[in-house]
Structure formats: C-alpha cells, structure tokens
Protein backbone atom coordinates (compact mmCIF):
# COMPACT_ATOMS: atom_id res chain seq x y z
CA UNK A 1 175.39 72.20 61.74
CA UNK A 2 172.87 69.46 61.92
CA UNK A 3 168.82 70.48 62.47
CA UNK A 4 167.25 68.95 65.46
CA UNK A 5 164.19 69.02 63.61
CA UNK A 6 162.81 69.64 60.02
CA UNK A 7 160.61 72.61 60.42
CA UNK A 8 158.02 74.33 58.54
CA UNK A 9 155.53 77.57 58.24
CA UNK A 10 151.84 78.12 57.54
CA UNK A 11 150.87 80.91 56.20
CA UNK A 12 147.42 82.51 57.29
CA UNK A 13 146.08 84.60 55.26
CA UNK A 14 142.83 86.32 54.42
CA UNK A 15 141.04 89.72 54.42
CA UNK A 16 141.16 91.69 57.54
CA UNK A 17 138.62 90.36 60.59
CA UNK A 18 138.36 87.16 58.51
CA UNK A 19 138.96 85.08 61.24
CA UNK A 20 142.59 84.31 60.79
CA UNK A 21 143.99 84.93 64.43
CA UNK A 22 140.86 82.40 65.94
CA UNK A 23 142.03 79.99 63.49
CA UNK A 24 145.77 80.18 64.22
CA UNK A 25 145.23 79.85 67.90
CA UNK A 26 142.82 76.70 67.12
CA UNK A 27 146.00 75.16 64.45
CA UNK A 28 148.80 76.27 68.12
CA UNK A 29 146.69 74.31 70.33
CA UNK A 30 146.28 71.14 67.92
CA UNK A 31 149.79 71.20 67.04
CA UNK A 32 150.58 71.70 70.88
CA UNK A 33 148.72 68.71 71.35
CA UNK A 34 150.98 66.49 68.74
CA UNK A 35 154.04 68.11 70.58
CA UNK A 36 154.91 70.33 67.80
CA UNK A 37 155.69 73.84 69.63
CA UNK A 38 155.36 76.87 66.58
CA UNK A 39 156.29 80.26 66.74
CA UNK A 40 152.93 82.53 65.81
CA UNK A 41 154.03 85.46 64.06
CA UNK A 42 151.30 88.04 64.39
CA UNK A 43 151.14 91.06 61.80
CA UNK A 44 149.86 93.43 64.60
CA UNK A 45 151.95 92.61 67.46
CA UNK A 46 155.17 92.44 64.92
CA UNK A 47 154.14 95.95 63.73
CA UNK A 48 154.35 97.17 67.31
CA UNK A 49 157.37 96.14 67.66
CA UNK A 50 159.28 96.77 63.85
CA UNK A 51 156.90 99.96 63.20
CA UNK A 52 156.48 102.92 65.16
CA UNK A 53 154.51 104.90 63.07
CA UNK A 54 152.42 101.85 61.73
CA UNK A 55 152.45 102.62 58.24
CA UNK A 56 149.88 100.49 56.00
CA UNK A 57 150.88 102.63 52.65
CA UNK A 58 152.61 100.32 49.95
CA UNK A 59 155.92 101.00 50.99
CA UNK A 60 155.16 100.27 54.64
CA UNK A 61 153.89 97.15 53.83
CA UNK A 62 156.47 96.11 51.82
CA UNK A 63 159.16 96.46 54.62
CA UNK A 64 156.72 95.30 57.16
CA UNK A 65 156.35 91.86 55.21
CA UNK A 66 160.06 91.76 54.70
CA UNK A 67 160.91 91.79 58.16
CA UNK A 68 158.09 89.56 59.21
CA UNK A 69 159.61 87.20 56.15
CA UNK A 70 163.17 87.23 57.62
CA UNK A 71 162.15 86.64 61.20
CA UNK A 72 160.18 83.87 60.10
CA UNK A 73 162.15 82.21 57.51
CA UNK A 74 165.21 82.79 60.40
CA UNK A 75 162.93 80.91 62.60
CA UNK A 76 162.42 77.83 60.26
CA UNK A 77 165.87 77.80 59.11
CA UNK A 78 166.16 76.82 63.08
CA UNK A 79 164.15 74.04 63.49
CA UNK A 80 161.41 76.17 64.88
CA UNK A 81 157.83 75.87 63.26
CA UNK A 82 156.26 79.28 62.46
CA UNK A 83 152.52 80.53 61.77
CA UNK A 84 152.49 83.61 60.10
CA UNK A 85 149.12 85.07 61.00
CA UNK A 86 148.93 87.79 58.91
CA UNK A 87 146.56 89.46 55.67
CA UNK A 88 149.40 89.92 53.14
CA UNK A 89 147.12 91.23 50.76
CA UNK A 90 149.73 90.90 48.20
CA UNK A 91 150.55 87.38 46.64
CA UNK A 92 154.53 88.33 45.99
CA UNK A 93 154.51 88.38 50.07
CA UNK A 94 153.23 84.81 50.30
CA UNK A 95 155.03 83.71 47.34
CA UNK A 96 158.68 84.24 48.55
CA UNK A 97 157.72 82.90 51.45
CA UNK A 98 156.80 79.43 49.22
CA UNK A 99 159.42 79.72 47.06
CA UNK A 100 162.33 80.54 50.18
CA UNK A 101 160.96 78.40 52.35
CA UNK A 102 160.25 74.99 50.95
CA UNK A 103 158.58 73.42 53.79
CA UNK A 104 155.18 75.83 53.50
CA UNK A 105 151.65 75.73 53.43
CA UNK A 106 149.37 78.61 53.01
CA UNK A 107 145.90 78.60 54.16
CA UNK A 108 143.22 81.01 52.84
CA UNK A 109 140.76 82.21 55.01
CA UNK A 110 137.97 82.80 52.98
CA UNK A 111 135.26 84.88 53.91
CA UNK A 112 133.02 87.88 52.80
CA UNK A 113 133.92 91.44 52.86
CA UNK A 114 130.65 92.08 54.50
CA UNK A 115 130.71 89.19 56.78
CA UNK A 116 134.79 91.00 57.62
CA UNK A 117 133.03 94.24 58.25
CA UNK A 118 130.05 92.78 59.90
CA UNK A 119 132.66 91.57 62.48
CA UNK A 120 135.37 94.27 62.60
CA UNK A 121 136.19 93.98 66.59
CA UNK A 122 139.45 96.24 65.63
CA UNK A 123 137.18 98.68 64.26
CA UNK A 124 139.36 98.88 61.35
CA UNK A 125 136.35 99.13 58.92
CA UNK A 126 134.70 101.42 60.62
CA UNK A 127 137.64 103.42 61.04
CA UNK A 128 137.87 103.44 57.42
CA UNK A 129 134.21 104.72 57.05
CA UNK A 130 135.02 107.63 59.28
CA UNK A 131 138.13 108.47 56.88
CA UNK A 132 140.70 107.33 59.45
CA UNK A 133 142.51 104.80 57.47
CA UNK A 134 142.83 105.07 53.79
CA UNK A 135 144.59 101.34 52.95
CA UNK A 136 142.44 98.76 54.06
CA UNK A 137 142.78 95.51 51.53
CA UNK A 138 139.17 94.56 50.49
CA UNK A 139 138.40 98.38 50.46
CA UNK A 140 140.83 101.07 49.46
CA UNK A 141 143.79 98.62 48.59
CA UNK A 142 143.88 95.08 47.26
CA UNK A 143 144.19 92.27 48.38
CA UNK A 144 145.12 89.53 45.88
CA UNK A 145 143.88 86.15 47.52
CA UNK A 146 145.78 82.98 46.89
CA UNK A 147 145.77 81.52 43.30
CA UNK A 148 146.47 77.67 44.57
CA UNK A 149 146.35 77.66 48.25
CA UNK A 150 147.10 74.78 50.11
CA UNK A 151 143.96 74.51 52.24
CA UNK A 152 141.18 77.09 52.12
CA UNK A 153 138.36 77.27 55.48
CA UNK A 154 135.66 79.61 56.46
CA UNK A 155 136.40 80.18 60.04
CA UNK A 156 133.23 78.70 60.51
CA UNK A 157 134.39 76.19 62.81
CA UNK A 158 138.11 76.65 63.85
CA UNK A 159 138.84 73.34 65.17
CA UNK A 160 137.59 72.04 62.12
CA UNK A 161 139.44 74.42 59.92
CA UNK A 162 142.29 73.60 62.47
CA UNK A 163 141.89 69.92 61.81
CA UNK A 164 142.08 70.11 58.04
CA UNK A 165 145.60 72.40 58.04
CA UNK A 166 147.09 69.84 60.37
CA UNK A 167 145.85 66.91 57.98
CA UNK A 168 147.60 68.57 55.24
CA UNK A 169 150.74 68.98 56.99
CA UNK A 170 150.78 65.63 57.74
CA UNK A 171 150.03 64.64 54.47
CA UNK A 172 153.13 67.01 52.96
CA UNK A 173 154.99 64.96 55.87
CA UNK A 174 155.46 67.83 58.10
CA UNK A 175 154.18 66.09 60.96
CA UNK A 176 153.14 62.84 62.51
C-alpha cells in the first residue's frame, strides 16, 4: 500500500509544568496554518483513557510510554503527523521513538525546576509537598533530559518556540 503522505512526529518533552502543552498547541496551529493536520498525543488525556488507576511508578510508566509509542508510531506509519506532548522523563522512551520512527524531531522544553513549580496549575508539585505523589521527575524520580535534541525553547514565547520547531522540520524536509 502506497502512503498518501510522508509523515512525521515531534516529540515534546520537558519537566512537568514546563510549558510543553502551550507550546504544542502554538506548533498545531502553525502547522494548521501550512495545511499539515497532526495528531497531539497528550500524556494526561492518553492516561485517562489506557490507565485507570494512573500509575506514575516505573513500571506504570513504562507501559504508559509503550502504548503512547504504539499509538503514535501506528499513527505515522499512516500518513498522519503526531505530537507527542508528553515529559518522558526517561531518554530510552524518546529514543525508540527516534530510532522506530525515522521521520522525528524532539524538542526540549527547557526550563527551571523552580520556574515548573512556580507555575504548577495541576498542582502536581504541590501535591508532592503534601506527600500525595511520590514520582514526580525533577523531584522524587528523574528525569533524564535530551542528550542532542533537535530544537531546545524556553516557553518563553510559544509562537516563537513554535516557529523554530516548524523551521526545523522544514529544514529535515518534513514540510514545505
């Protein structure tokens, strides 16, 4: 069978409240605008749906990420662009998707722990003050950031940071 289209996925990553989701929706829109319709794959809807209980210990991340892999690899294999908009705070997540995927970016969202907590509108940090959650990467787990990511932003400015993933996919010849 013949692919309509060659597509591709970005991966979003960064620590938790870094500003990943405002970026993604910035990177939809511009893509939107170039025609290019992607499929966001959000960790916390996706956990909703594959996760009842929600588990964030290793083992519940590690089956979380490999469905959220398959559905999006599944999605590419398609002809359907995909965000992945999701912390994967470990690099063997983001790394099989490079290595399976071929056509991939990944994008590190780098900012602050303290700025992340500063933030926290899912009150995940302060959840994990109280002693509600016990496996929050930056805090209680790791998170392994990117060793050579593609493009790396602040989520100062998400147009801008949305601007400079779509000039590297265009550059990589992922879009026009």
């Amino acid at each position: 069978m013949e692919r309509r289209n060659e597509a591709f996925a970005v991966w979003i990553t960064g620590l938790p409240a870094s500003g990943k989701s405002t970026v993604t929706a910035a990177l939809k829109a511009q893509l939107a605008e170039r025609g290019v319709d992607v499929a966001v794959l959000e960790s916390d809807v996706l956990r909703k749906v594959f996760t009842g209980d929600r588990r964030y210990d290793a083992p519940g991340r590690d089956a979380f990420y490999r469905q959220m892999f398959f559905v999006g690899s599944l999605l590419v294999e398609h002809g359907v662009p995909v965000i992945f908009d999701a912390t994967a705070n470990r690099r063997a997540y983001r790394e099989r998707a490079r290595r399976e995927i071929g056509r991939y970016i990944e994008v590190y969202v780098d900012v602050p722990l303290a700025v992340c907590m500063a933030r926290d509108p899912k009150g995940i940090y302060r959840n994990a003050a109280a002693g509600g959650a016990t496996n929050v990467p930056g805090l209680q787990d790791p998170y392994e950031p990117p060793d050579a990511p593609d493009v790396v932003v602040h989520a100062e400015n998400p147009e801008v940071d949305a601007h400079r993933i779509v000039e590297k996919l265009i550059e990589k010849g992922y879009v026009k």
